[in-house]
C-alpha atoms as a PDB file:
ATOM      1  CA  UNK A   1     143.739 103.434  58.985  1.00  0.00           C
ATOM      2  CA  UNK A   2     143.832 104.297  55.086  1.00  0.00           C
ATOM      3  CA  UNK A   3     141.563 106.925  53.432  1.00  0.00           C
ATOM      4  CA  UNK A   4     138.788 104.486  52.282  1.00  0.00           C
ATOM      5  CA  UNK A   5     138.540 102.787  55.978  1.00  0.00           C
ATOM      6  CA  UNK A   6     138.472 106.586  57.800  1.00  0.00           C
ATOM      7  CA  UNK A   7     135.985 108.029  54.897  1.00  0.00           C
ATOM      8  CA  UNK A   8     133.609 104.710  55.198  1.00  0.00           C
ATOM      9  CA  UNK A   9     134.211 104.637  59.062  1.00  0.00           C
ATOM     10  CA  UNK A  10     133.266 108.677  59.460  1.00  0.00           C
ATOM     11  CA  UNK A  11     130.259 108.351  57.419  1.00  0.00           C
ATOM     12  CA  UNK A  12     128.751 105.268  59.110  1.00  0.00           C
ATOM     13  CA  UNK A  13     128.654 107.095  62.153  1.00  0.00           C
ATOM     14  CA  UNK A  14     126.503 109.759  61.242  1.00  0.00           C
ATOM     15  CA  UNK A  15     124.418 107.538  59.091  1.00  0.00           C
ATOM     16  CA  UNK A  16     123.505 105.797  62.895  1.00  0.00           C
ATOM     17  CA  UNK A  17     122.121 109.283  64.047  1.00  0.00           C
ATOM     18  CA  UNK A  18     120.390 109.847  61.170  1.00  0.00           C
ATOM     19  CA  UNK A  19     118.810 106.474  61.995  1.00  0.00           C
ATOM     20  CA  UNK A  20     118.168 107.254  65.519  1.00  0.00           C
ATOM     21  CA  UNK A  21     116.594 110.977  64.313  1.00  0.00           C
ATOM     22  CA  UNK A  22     114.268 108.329  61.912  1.00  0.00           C
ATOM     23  CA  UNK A  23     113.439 106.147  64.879  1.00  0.00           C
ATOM     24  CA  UNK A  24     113.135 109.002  67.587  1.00  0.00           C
ATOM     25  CA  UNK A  25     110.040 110.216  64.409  1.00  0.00           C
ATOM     26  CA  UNK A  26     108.531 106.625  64.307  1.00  0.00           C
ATOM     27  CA  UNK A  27     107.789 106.280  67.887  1.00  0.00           C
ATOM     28  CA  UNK A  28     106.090 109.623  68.205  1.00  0.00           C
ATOM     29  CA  UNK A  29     104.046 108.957  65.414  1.00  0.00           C
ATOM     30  CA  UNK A  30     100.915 109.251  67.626  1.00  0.00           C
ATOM     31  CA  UNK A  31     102.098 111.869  69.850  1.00  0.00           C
ATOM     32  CA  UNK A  32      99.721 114.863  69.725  1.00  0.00           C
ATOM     33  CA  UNK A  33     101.592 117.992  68.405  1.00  0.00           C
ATOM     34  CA  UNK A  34     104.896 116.380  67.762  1.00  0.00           C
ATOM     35  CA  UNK A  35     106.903 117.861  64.596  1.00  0.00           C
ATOM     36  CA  UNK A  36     109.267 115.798  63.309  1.00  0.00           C
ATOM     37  CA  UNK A  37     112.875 116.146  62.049  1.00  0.00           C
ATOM     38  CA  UNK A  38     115.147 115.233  58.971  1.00  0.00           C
ATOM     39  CA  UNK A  39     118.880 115.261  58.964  1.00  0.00           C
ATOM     40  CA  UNK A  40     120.675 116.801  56.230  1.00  0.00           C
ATOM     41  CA  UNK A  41     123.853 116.059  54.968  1.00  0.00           C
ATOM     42  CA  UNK A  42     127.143 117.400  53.373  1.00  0.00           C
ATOM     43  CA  UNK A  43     130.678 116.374  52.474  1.00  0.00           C
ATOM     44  CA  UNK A  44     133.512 116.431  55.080  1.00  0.00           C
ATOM     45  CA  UNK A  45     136.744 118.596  53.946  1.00  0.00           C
ATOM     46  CA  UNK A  46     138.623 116.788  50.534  1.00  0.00           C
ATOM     47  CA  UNK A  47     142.266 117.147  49.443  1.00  0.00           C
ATOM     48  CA  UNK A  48     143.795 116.887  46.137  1.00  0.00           C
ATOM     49  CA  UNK A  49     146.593 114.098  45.208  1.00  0.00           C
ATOM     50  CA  UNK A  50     148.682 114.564  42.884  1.00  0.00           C
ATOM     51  CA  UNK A  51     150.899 111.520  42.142  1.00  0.00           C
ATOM     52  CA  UNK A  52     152.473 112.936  39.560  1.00  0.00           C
ATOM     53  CA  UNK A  53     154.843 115.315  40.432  1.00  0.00           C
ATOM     54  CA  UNK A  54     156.041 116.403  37.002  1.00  0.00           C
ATOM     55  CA  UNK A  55     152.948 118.455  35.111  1.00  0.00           C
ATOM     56  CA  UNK A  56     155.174 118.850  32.049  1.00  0.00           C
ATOM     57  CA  UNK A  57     154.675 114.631  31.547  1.00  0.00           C
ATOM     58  CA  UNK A  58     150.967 115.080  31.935  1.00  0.00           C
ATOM     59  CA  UNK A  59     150.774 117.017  28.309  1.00  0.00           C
ATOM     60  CA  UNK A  60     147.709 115.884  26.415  1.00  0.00           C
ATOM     61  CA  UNK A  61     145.878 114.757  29.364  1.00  0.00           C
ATOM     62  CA  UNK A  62     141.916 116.050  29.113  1.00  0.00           C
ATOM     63  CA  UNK A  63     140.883 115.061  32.838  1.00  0.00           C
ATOM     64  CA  UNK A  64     141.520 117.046  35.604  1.00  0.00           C
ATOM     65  CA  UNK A  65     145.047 116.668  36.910  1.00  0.00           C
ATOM     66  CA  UNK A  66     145.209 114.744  40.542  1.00  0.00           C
ATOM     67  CA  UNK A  67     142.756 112.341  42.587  1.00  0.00           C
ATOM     68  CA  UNK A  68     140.266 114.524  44.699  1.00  0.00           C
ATOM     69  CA  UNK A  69     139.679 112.000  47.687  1.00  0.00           C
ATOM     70  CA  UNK A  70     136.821 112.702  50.699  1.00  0.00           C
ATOM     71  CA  UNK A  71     136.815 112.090  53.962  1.00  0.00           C
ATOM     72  CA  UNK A  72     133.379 111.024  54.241  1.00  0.00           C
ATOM     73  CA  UNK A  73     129.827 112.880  54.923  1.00  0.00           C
ATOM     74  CA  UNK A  74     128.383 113.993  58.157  1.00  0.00           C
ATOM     75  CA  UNK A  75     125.006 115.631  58.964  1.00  0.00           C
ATOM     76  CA  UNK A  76     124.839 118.906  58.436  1.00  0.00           C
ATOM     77  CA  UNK A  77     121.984 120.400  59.416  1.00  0.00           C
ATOM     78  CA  UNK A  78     119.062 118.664  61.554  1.00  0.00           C
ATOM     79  CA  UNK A  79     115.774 120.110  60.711  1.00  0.00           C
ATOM     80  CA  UNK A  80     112.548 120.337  62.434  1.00  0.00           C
ATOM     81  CA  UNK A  81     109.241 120.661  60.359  1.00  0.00           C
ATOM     82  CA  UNK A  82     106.386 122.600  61.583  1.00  0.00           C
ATOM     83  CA  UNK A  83     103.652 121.222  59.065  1.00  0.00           C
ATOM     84  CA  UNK A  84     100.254 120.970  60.115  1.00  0.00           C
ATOM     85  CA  UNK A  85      99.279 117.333  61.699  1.00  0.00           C
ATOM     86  CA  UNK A  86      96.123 115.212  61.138  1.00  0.00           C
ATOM     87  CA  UNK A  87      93.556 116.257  63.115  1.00  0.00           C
ATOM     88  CA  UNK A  88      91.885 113.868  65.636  1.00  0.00           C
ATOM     89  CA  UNK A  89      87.972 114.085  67.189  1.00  0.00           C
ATOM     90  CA  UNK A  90      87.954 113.617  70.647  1.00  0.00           C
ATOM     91  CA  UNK A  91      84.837 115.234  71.921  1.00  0.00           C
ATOM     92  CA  UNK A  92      86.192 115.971  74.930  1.00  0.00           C
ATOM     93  CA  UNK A  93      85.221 120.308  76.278  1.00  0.00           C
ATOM     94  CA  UNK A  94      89.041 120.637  76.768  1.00  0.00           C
ATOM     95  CA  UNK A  95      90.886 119.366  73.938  1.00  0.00           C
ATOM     96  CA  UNK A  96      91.627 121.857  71.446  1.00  0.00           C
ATOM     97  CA  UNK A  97      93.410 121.988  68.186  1.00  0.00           C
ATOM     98  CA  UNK A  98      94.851 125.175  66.150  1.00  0.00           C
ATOM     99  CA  UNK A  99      94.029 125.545  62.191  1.00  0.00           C
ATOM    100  CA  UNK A 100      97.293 127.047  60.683  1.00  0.00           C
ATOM    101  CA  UNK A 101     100.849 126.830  60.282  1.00  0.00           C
ATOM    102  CA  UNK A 102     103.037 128.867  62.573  1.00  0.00           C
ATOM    103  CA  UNK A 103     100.432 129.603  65.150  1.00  0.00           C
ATOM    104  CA  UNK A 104     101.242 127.939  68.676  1.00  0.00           C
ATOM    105  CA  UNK A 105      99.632 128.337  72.145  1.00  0.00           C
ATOM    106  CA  UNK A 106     101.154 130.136  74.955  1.00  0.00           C
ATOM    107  CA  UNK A 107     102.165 128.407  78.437  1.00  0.00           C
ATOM    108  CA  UNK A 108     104.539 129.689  81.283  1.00  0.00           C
ATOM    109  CA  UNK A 109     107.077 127.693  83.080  1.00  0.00           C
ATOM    110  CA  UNK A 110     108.073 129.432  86.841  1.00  0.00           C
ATOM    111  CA  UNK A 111     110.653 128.080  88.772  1.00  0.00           C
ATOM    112  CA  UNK A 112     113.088 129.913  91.845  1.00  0.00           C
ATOM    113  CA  UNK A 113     116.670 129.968  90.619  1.00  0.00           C
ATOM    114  CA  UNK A 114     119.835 129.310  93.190  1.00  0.00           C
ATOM    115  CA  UNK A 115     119.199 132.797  94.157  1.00  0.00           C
ATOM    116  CA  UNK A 116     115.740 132.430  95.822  1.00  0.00           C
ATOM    117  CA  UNK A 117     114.563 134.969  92.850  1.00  0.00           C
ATOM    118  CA  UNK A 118     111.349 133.580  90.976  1.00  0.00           C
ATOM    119  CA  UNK A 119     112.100 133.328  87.476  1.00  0.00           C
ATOM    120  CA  UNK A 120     108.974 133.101  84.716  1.00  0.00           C
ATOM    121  CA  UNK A 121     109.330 132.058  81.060  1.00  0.00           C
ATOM    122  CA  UNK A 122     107.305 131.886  78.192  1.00  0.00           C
ATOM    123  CA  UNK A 123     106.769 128.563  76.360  1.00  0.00           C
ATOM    124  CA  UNK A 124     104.850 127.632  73.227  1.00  0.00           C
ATOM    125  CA  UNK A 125     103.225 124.274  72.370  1.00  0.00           C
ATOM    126  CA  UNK A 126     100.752 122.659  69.621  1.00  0.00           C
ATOM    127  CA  UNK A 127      99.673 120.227  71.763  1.00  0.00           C
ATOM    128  CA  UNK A 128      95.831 121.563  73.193  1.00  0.00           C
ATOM    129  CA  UNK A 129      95.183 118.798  75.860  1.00  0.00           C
ATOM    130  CA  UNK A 130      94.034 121.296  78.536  1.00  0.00           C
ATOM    131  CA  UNK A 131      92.741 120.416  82.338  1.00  0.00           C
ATOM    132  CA  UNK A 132      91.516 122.337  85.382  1.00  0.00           C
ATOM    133  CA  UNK A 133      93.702 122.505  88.442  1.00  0.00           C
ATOM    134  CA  UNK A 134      92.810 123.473  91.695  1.00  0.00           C
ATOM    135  CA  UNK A 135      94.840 126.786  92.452  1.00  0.00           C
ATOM    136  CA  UNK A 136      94.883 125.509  96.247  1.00  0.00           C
ATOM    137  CA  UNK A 137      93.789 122.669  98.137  1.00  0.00           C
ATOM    138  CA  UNK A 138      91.217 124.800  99.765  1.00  0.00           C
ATOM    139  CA  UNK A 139      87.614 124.314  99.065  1.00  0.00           C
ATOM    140  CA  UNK A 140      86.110 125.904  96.472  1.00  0.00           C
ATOM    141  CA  UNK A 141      89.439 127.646  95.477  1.00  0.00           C
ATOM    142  CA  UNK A 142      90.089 128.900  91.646  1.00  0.00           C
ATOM    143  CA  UNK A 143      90.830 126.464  89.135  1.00  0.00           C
ATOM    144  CA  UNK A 144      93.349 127.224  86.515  1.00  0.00           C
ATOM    145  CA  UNK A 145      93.855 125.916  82.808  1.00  0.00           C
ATOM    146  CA  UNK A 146      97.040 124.457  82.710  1.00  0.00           C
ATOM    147  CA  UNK A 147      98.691 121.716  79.532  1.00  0.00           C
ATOM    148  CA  UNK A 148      99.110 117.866  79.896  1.00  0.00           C
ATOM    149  CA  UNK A 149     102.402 118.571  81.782  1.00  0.00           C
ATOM    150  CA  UNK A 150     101.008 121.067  84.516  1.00  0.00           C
ATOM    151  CA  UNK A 151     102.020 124.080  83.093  1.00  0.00           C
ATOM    152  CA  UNK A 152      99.789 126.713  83.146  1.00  0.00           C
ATOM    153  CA  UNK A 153      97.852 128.131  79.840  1.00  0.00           C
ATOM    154  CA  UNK A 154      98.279 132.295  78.728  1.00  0.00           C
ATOM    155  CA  UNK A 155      95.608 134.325  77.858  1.00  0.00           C
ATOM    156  CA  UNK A 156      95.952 137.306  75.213  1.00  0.00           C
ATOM    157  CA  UNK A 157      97.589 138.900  78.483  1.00  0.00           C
ATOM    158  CA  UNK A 158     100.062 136.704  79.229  1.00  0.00           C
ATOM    159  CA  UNK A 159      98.485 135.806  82.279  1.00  0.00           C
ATOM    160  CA  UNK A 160      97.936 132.510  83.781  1.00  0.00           C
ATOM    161  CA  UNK A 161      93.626 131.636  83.225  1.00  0.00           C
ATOM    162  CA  UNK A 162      92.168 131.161  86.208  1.00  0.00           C
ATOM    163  CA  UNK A 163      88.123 130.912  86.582  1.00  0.00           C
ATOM    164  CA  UNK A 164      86.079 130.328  90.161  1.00  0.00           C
ATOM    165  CA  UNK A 165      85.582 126.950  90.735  1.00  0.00           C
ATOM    166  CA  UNK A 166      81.496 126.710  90.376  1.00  0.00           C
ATOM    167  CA  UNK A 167      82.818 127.281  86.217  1.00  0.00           C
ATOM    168  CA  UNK A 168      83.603 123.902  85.163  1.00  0.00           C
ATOM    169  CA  UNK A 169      82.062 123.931  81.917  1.00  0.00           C
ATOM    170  CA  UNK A 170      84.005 125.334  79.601  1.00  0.00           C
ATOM    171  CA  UNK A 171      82.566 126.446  75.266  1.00  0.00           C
ATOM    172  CA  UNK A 172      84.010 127.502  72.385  1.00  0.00           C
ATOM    173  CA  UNK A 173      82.335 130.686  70.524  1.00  0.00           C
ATOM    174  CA  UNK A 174      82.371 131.273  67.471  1.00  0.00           C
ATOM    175  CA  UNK A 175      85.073 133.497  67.314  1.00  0.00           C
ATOM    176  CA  UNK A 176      87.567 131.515  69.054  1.00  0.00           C
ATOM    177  CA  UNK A 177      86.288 132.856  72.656  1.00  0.00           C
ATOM    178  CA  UNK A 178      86.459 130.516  75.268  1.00  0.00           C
ATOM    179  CA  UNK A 179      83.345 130.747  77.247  1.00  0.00           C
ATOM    180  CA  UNK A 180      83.441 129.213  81.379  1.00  0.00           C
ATOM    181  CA  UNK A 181      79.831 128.522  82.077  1.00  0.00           C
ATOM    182  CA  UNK A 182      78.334 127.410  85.786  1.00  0.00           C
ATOM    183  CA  UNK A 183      75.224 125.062  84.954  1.00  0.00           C
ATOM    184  CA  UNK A 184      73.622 125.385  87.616  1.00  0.00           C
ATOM    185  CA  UNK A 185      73.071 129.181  87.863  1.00  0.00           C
ATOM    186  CA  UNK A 186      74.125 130.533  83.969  1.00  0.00           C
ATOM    187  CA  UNK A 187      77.134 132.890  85.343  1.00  0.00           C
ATOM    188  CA  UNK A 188      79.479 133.228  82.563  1.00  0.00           C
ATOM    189  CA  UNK A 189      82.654 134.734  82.133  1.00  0.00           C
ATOM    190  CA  UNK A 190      84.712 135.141  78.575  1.00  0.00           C
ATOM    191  CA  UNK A 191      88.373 133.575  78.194  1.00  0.00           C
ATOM    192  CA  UNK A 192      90.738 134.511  75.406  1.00  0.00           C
ATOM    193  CA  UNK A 193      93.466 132.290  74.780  1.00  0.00           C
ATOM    194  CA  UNK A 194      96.612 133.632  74.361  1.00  0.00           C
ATOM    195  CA  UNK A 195      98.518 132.682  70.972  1.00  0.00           C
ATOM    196  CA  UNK A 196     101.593 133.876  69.333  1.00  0.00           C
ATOM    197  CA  UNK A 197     102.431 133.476  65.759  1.00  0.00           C
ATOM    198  CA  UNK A 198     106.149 132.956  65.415  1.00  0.00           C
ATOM    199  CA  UNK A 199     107.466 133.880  62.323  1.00  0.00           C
ATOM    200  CA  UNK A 200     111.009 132.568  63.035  1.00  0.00           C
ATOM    201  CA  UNK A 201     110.813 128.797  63.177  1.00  0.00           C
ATOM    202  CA  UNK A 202     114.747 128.436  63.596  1.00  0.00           C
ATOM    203  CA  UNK A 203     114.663 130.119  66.947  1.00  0.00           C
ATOM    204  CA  UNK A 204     112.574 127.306  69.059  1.00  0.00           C
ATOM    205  CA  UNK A 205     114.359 124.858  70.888  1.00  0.00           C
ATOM    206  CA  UNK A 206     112.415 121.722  71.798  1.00  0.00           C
ATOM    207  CA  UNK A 207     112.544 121.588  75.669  1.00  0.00           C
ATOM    208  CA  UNK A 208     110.102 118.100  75.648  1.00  0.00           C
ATOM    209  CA  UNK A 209     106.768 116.814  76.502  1.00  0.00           C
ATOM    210  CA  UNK A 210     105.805 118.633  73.059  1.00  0.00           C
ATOM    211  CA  UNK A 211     107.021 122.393  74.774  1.00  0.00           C
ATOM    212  CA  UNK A 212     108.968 124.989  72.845  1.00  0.00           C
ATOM    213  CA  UNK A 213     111.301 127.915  73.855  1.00  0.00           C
ATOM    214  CA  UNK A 214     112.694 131.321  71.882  1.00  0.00           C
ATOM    215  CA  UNK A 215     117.000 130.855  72.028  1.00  0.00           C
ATOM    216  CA  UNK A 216     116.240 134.765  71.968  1.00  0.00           C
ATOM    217  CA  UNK A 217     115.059 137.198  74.067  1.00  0.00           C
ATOM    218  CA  UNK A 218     111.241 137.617  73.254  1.00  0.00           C
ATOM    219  CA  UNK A 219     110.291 141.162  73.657  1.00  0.00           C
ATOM    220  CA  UNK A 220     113.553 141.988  70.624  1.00  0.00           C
ATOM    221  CA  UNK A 221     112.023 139.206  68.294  1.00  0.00           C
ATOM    222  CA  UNK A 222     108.168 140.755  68.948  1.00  0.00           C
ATOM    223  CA  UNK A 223     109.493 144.278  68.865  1.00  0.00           C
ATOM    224  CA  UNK A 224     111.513 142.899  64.944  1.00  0.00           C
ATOM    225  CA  UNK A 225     108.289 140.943  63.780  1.00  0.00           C
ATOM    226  CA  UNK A 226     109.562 137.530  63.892  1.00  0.00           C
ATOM    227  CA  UNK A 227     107.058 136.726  66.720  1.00  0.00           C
ATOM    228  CA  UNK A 228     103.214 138.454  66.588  1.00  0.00           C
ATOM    229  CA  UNK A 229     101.255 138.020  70.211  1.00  0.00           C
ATOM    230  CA  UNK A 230      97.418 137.581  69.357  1.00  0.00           C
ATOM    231  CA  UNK A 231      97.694 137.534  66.106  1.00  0.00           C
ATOM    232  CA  UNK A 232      94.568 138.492  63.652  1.00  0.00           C
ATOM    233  CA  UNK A 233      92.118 135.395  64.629  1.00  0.00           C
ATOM    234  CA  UNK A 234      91.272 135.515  60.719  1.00  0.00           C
ATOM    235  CA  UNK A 235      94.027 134.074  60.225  1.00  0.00           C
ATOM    236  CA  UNK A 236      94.001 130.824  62.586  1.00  0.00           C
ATOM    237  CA  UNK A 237      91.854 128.749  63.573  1.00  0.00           C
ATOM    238  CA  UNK A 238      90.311 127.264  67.070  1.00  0.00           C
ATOM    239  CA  UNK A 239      88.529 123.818  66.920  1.00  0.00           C
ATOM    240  CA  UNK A 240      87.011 122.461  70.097  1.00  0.00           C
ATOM    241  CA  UNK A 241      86.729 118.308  70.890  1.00  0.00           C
ATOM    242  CA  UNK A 242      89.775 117.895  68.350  1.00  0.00           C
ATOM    243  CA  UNK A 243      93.406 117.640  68.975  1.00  0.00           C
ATOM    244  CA  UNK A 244      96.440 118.445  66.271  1.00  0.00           C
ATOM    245  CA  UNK A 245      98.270 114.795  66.045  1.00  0.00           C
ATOM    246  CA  UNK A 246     102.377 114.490  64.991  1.00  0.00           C
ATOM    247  CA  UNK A 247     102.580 115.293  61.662  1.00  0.00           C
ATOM    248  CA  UNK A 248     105.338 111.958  60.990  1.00  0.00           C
ATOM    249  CA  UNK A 249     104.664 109.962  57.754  1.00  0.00           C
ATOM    250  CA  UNK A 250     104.792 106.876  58.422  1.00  0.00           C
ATOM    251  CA  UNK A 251     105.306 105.284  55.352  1.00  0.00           C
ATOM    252  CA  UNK A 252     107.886 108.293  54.615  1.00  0.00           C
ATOM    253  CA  UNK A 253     109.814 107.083  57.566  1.00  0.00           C
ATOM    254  CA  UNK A 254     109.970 103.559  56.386  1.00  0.00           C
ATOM    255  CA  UNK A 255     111.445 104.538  53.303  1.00  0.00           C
ATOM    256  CA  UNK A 256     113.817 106.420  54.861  1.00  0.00           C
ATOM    257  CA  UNK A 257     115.092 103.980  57.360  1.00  0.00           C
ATOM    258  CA  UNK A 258     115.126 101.653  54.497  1.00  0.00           C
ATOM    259  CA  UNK A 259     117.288 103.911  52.697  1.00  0.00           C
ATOM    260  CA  UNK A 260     119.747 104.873  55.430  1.00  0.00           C
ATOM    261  CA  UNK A 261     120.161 100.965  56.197  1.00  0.00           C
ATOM    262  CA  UNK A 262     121.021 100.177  52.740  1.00  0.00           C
ATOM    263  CA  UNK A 263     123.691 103.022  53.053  1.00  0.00           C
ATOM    264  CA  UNK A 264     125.155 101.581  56.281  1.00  0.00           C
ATOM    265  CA  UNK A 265     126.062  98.414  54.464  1.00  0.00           C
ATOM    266  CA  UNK A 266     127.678  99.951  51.613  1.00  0.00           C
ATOM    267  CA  UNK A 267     129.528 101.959  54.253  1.00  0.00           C
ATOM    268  CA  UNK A 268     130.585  98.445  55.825  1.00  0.00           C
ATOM    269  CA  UNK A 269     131.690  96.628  52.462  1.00  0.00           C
ATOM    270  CA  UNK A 270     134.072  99.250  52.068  1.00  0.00           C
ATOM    271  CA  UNK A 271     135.110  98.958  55.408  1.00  0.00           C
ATOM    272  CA  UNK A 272     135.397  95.307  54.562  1.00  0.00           C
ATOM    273  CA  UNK A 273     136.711  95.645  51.294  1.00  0.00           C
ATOM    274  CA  UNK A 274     139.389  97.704  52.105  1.00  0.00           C
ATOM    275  CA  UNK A 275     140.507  95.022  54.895  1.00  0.00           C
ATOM    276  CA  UNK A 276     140.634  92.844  52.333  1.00  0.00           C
ATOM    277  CA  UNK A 277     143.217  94.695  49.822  1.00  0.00           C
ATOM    278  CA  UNK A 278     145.832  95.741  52.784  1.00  0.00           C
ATOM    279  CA  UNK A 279     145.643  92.373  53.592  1.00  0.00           C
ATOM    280  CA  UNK A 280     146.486  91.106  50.028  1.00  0.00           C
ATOM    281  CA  UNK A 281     148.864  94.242  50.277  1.00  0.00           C
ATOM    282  CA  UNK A 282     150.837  92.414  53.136  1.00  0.00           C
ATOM    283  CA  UNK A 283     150.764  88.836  51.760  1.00  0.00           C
ATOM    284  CA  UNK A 284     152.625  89.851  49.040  1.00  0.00           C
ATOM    285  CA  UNK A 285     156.519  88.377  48.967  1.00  0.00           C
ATOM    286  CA  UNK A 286     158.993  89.866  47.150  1.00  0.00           C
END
């Protein structure tokens, strides 16, 4: 394969992910709290020919001496952007939606590892569709407020809400309080959500369903600032009956698919093209 074939070849291939990246955006365009990603890209390594081996016979020449040839582009760097979303009403007691960039709710994922030893750790989502669970199948046992997924939602503790069962009814004060109310009787009891503000974007790791993870130990990254637990609730916001949608531009993502198409087929003309010349290459007789 010649230079212009590997070099059109090697960047048509990443051109499909960046496609896929573009289409993986599109179809979560309604997906509440999803945060897209754009691809980046840079030049593969380059060598300098020189086809003339004699510099003396270049004298007079004013461009640069030899033929600097690539061997394509890949992607460099895939991003994921953390803008705010378009808010959506609902109206529904348990959907809730955070005002502000870089703030993120607190859940808990516990699973037993091969060992038999219960393992706990801390997740962080956007996405504020909340439900009660039953705790137990037993009657009248404690229900707990846990994401679309099942996981279960952190309070400014860290600790898994729970309220008694008779405390369906669930209000936001306004100062962000959740308040569990029983109708029938008035009992009341006050539930703070737990949120983090995480300074250090490049240190989540999507691990689905719209759930992040730190790639670093926690307790080091709150202890260095990049991640604040309850943060000043000046500086966020809590809106009740509303839920944070993907923020994916549609018509953004059009463009760029458009674009990245149009790149593909100049990728595959010189594919073509250069088919073409080793074949004139070979037809020639002496």
């Amino acid at each position: 394969m010649n230079l212009q074939m590997m070099s059109a070849a090697n960047t048509l291939n990443q051109l499909q992910k960046k496609v896929d990246i573009i289409s993986n955006n599109i179809a979560n365009v309604n997906t509440t709290g999803y945060k897209r990603n754009e691809a980046t890209f840079q030049d593969l390594l380059t060598q300098n020919i020189k086809n003339q081996p004699h510099a003396v016979k270049e004298a007079g020449r004013e461009t640069p001496y030899g033929l600097r040839v690539g061997f394509g582009a890949r992607i460099g760097q895939t991003t994921m952007r953390y803008e705010q979303g378009v808010p959506q009403a609902t109206g529904r007691d348990l959907d809730f939606m955070i005002e502000g960039e870089g703030f993120w709710f607190r859940t808990a994922r516990t699973w037993v590892d091969e060992t038999g030893n219960a393992r706990r750790e801390e997740y962080f989502t956007r996405n504020g569709s909340f439900h009660l669970q039953p705790t137990s199948q037993q009657a009248n046992a404690p229900l707990r407020l846990v994401t679309h997924t099942g996981l279960p939602v952190l309070n400014n503790n860290g600790q898994e809400i729970r309220i008694p069962a008779n405390m369906n009814h669930i209000e936001m004060q306004s100062d962000g309080t959740l308040r569990a109310v029983d109708q029938s009787t008035g009992e009341a009891m006050n539930i703070q959500l737990g949120i983090a503000k995480i300074n250090r974007h490049d240190l989540l790791e999507a691990v689905g369903e719209g759930q992040f993870r730190l790639t670093v130990n926690q307790a080091q990254l709150v202890a260095d600032g990049g991640v604040v637990l309850n943060p000043n609730q000046g500086s966020y916001g809590l809106k009740q009956g509303v839920l944070e949608m993907s923020n994916v531009d549609l018509t953004q993502e059009m463009t760029e698919l458009m674009v990245a198409q149009r790149l593909m087929q100049f990728q595959s003309r010189a594919i073509s093209m250069a088919d073409d010349m080793m074949g004139l290459a070979n037809s020639i007789r002496g």
